[in-house]
Protein backbone atom coordinates (compact mmCIF):
# COMPACT_ATOMS: atom_id res chain seq x y z
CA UNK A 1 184.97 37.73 100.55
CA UNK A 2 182.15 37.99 103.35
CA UNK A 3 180.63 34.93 104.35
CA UNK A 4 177.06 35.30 106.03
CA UNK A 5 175.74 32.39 108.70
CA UNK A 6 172.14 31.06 109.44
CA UNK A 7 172.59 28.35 111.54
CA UNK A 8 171.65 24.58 110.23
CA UNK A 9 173.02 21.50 110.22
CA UNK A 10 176.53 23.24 108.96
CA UNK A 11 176.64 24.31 112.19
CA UNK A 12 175.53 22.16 114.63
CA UNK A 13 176.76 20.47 117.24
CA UNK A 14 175.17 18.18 120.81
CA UNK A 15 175.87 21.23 123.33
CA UNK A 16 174.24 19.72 125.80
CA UNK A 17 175.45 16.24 125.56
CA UNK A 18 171.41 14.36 124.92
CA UNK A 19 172.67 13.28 121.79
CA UNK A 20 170.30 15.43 119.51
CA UNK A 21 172.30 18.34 117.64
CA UNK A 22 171.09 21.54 117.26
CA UNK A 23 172.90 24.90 115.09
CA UNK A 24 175.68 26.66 117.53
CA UNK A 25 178.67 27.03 116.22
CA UNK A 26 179.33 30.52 115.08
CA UNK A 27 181.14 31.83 111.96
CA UNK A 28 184.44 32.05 113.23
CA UNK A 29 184.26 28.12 114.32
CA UNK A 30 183.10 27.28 110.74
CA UNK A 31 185.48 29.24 109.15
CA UNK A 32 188.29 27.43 111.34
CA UNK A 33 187.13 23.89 110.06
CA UNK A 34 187.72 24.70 105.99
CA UNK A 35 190.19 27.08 106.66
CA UNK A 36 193.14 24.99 105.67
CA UNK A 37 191.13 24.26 102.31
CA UNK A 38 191.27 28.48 101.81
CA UNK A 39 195.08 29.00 101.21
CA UNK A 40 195.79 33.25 101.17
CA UNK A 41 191.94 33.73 100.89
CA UNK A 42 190.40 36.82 102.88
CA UNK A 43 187.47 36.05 104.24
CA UNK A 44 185.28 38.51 106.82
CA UNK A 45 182.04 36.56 108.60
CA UNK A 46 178.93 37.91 109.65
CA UNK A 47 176.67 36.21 111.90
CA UNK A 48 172.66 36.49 111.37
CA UNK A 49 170.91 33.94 112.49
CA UNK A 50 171.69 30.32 114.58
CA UNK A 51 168.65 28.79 113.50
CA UNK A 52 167.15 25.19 111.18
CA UNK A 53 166.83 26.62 108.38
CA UNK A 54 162.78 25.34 109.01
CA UNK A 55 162.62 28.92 111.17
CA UNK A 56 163.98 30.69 107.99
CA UNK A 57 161.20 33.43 106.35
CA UNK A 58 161.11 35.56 102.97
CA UNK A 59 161.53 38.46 105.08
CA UNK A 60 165.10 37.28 106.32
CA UNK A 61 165.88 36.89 102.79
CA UNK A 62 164.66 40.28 101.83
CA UNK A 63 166.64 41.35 104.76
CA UNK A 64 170.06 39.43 103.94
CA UNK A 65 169.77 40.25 100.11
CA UNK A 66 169.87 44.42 100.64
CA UNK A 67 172.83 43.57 103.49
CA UNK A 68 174.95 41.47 100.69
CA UNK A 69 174.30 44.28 98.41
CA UNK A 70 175.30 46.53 100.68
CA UNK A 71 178.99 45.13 101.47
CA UNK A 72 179.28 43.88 97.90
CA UNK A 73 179.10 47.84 97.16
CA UNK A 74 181.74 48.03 99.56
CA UNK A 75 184.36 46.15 97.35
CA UNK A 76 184.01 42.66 98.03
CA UNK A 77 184.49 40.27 95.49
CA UNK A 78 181.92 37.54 96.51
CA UNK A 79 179.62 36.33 98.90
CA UNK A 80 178.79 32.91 100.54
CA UNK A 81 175.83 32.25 103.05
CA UNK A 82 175.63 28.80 104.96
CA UNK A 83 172.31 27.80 106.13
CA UNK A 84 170.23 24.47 106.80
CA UNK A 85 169.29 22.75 103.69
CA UNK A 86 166.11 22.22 104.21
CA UNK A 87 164.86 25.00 102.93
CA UNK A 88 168.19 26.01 101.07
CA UNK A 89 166.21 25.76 97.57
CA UNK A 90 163.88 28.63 98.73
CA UNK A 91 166.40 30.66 99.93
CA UNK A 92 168.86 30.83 97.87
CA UNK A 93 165.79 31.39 94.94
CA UNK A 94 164.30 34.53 97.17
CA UNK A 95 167.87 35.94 96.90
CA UNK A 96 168.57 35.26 92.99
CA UNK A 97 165.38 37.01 92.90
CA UNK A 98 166.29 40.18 95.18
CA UNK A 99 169.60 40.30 93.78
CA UNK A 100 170.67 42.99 91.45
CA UNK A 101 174.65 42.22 91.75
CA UNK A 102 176.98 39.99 89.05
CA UNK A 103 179.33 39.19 91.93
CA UNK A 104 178.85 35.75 92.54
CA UNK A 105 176.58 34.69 95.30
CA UNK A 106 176.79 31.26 96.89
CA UNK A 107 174.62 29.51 99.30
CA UNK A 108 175.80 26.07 100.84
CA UNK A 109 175.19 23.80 103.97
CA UNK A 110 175.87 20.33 105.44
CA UNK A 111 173.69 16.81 105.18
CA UNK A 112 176.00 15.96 107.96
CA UNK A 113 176.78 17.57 110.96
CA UNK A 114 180.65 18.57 112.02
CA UNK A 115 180.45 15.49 114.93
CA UNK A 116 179.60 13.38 112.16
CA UNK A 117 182.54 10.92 109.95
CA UNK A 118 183.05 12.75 106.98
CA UNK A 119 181.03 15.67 107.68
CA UNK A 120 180.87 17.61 104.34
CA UNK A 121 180.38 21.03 105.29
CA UNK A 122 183.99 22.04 105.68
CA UNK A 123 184.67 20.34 102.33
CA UNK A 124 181.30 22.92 101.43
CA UNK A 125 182.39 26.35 102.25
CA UNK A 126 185.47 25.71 101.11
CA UNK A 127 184.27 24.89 97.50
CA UNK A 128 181.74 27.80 98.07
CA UNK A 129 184.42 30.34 98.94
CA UNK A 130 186.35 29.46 95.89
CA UNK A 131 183.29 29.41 93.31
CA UNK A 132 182.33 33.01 94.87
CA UNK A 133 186.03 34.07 94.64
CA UNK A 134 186.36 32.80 91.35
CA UNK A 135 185.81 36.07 88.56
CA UNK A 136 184.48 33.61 86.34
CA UNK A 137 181.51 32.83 87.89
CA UNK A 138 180.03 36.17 87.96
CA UNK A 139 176.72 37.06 86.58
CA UNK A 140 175.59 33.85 87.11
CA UNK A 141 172.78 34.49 89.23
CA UNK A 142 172.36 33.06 92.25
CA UNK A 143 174.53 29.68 93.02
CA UNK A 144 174.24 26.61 95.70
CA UNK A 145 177.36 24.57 96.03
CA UNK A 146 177.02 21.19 97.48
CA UNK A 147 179.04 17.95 97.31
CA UNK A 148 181.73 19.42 94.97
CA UNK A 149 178.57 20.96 92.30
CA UNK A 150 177.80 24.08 91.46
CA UNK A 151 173.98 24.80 91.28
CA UNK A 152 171.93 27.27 89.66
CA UNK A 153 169.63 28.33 92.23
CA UNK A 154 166.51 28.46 90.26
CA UNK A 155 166.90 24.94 89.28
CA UNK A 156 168.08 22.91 92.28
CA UNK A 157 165.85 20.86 94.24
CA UNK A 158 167.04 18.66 97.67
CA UNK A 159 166.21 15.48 96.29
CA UNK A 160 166.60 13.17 99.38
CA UNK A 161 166.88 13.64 102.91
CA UNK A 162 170.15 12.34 103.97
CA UNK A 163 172.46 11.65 100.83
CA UNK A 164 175.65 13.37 100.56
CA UNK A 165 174.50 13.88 96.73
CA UNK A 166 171.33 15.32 97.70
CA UNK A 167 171.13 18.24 95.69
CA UNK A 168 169.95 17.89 91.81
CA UNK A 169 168.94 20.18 89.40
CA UNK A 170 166.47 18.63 86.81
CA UNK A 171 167.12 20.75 83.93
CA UNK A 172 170.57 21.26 83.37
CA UNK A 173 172.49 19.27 86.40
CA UNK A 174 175.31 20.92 87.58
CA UNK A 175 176.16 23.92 85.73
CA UNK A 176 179.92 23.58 87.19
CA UNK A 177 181.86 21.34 89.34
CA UNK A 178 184.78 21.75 91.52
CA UNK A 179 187.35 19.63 90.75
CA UNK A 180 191.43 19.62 91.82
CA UNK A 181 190.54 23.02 93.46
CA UNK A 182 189.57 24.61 90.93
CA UNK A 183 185.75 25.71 89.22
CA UNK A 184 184.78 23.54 85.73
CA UNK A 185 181.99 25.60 84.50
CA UNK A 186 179.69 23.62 81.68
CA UNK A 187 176.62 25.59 81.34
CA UNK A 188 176.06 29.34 82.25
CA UNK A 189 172.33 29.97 82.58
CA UNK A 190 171.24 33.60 81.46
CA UNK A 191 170.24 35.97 84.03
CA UNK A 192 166.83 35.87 85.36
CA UNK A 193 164.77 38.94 83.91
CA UNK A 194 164.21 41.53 87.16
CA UNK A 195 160.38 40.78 87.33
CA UNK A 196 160.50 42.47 90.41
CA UNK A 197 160.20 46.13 92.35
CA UNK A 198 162.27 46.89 94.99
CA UNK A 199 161.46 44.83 98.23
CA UNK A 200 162.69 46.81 101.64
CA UNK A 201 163.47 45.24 104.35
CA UNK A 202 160.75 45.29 107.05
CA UNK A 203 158.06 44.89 103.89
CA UNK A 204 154.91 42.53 105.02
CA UNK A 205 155.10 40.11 102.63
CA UNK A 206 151.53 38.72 102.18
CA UNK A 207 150.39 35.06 103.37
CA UNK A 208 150.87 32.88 99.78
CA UNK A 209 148.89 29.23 100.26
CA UNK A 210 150.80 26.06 99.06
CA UNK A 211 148.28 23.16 98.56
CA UNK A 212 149.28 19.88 96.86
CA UNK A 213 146.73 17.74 94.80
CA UNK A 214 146.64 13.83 96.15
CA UNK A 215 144.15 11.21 95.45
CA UNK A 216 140.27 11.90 97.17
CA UNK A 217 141.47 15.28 97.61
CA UNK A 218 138.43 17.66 98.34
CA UNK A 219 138.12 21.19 98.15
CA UNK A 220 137.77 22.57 101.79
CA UNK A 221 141.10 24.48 102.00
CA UNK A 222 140.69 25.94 98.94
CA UNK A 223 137.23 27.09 99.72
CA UNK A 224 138.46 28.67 103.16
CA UNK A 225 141.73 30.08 102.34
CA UNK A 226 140.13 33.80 101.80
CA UNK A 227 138.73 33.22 105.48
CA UNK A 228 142.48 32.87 106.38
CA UNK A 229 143.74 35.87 105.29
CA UNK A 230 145.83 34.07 102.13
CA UNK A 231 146.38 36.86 99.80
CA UNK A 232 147.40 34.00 96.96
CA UNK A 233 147.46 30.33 96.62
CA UNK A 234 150.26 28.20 94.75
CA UNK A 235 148.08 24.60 94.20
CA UNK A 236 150.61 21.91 92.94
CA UNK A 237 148.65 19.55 90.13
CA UNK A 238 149.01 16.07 89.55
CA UNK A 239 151.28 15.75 86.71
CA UNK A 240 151.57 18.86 83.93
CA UNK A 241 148.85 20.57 86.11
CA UNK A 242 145.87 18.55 86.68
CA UNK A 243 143.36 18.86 89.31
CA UNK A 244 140.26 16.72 90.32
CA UNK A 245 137.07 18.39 88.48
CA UNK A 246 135.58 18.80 92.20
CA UNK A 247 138.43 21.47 92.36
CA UNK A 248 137.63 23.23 89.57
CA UNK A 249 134.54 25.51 90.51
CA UNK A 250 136.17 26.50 93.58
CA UNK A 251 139.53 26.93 92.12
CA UNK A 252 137.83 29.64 89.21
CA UNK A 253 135.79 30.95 92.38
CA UNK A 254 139.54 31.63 93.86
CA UNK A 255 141.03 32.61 91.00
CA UNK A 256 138.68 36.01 90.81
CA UNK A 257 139.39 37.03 93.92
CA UNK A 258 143.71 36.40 94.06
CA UNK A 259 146.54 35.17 91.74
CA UNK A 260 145.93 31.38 91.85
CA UNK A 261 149.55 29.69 90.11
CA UNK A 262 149.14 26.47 88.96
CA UNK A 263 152.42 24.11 89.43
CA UNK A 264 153.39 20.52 88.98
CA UNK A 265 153.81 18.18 92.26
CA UNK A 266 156.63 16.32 90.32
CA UNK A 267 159.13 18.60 90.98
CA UNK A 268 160.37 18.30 87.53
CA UNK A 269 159.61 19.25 84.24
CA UNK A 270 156.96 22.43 82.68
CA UNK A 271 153.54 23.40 83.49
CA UNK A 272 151.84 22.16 80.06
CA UNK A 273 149.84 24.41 78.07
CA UNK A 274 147.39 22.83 75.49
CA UNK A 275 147.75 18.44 75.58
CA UNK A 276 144.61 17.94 77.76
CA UNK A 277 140.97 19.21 77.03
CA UNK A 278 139.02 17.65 80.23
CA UNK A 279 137.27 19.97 82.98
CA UNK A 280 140.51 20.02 85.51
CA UNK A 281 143.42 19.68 83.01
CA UNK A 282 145.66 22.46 82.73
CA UNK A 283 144.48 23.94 79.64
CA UNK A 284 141.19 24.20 81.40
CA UNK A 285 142.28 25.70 84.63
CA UNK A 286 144.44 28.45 83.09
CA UNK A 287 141.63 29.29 80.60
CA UNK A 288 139.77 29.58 83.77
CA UNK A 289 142.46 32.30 84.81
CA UNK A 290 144.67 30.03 86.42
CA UNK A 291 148.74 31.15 86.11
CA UNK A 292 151.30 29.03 85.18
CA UNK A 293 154.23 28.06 87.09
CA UNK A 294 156.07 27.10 84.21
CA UNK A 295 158.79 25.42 85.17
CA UNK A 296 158.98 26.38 88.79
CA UNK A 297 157.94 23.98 91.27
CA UNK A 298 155.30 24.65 94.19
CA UNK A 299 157.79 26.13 96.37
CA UNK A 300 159.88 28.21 94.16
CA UNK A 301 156.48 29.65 92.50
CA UNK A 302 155.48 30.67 96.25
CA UNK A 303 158.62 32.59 96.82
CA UNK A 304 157.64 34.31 93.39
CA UNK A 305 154.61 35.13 94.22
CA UNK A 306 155.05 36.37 97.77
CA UNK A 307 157.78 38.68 96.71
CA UNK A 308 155.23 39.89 93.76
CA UNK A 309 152.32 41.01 96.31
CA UNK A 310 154.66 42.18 99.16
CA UNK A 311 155.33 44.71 96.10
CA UNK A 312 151.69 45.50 95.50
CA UNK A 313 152.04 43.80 91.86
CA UNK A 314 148.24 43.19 90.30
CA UNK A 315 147.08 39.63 89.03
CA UNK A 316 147.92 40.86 85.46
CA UNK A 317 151.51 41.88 86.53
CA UNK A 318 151.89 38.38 88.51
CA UNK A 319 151.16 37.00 84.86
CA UNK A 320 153.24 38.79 83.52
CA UNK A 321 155.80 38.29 85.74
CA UNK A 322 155.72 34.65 85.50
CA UNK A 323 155.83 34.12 82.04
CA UNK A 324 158.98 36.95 81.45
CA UNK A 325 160.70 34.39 84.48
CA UNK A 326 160.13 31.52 82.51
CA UNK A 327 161.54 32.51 79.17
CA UNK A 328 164.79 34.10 80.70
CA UNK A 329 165.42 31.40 82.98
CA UNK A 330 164.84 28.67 80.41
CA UNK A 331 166.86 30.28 77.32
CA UNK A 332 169.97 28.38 78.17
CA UNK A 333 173.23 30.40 76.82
């Protein structure tokens, strides 16, 4: 087993005594606070980064995903990568997408810090070791384990910002739990179809826009983002993907000149297709060359999307792309 660290709340500690924690234990110190959780387990740690997961980027994940294919090559039978979980969604998504291994891959954190009473992440890695140890949990795709559940990565959102139970995923729940020590699998989500080229590490990944519809929202971002050097734009619409009509003419403007993906601010739930008919529903924007999200939220359709352009993939291939995503990752085994 290798286990990979990023820094975040997992690992943080008041080093300086003000009160206010910040990530600095290393992987060795983690490792000693679950290790009497891990029984005979092997377990080699790599440090990469001691940072909030807030300072995380798609590149580090392009990065990390070649190294944990790399030592998975080597022989090992798993790995697990702790990291802040603010951004822990996105992360662990950009590396179900780079991934090309079965061998399980886990991704897991702390809402509470080790200085903390009942600090979870010890109780974390533990139950992330063991689900990426556990032979039955490969070709799974991607996995976050959190609060004893096991988490398809494409799926799980961070549903509140300081609940133990934070972590939900709207379409399935949990797709296992860990319970007595041991991994209860209940659902086992297909693989996602490889809509992607090979990303190298030290690739540019282009700038990708996210821009969220609220009420008496106007249209000056989207009118300057070409100004700004965005080489796409995710907009999240109200509801099944509904903008204000002033949005419209400079969304279609957009649309001709980058892959504009339309999403759903709800965080839950498909892109619709065909209920609504008026200028700024969703069946008017994606006539209008719009491209659905389907059923990934804003964020997860920006890691997408990024990844798709920092391989040189055309607005027809981002289509494309998109829509093969959706029906793999939705065709529930």
């Amino acid at each position: 087993m290798v286990l990979y660290t990023l820094g975040g709340t997992i690992a943080s500690s008041d080093v300086d005594g003000t009160g206010g924690v910040r990530p600095s234990l290393d992987g060795a110190a983690l490792l000693g606070l679950a290790s009497g959780a891990l029984g005979d387990l092997e377990v080699e740690v790599v440090g990469v980064r001691q940072v909030p997961s807030g300072e995380l980027t798609i590149e580090d994940a392009v990065e990390l995903s070649h190294r944990i294919t790399h030592d998975l090559e080597r022989g090992f039978d798993g790995a697990v990568v702790t990291q802040g979980t603010d951004t822990i969604e996105e992360f662990a998504f950009a590396l179900d997408l780079l991934s090309t291994s079965a061998s399980p891959i886990v991704v897991t954190g702390a809402m509470r810090h080790p200085g903390e009473l009942s600090a979870d992440g010890p109780a974390n890695l533990a139950a992330a070791i063991r689900v990426a140890s556990d032979p039955s949990m490969r070709g799974l795709g991607v996995l976050v384990v959190m609060n004893d559940e096991v988490h398809a990565a494409r799926f799980v959102r961070k549903s509140d910002s300081a609940s133990l139970a934070a972590f939900a995923s709207w379409a399935t729940g949990p797709i296992a739990r860990i319970l007595e020590g041991r991994t209860r699998r209940y659902v086992s989500p297909p693989p996602l179809a490889r809509v992607l080229e090979p990303v190298r590490p030290g690739t540019v990944v282009p700038a990708v826009a996210l821009a969220t519809c609220a009420l008496g929202v106007d249209a000056r971002l989207v009118e300057h983002l070409v100004d700004l050097g965005y080489a796409g734009l995710v907009v999240e619409g109200f509801g099944g993907g509904h903008v204000p009509a002033r949005l419209v003419e400079p969304l279609t403007t957009l649309a001709a000149t980058m892959p504009v993906v339309l999403a759903s601010r709800t965080g839950a739930g498909d892109v619709l297709a065909s209920t609504y008919g008026y200028v700024g529903s969703e069946r008017d924007l994606l006539g209008r060359g719009l491209i659905s999200a389907g059923f990934l939220d804003g964020p997860k359709a920006r890691v997408l999307l990024s990844l798709l352009l920092a391989t040189g993939a055309t607005t027809d291939q981002v289509v494309t792309a998109f829509a093969r995503l959706h029906r793999s990752a939705t065709e529930l085994a």
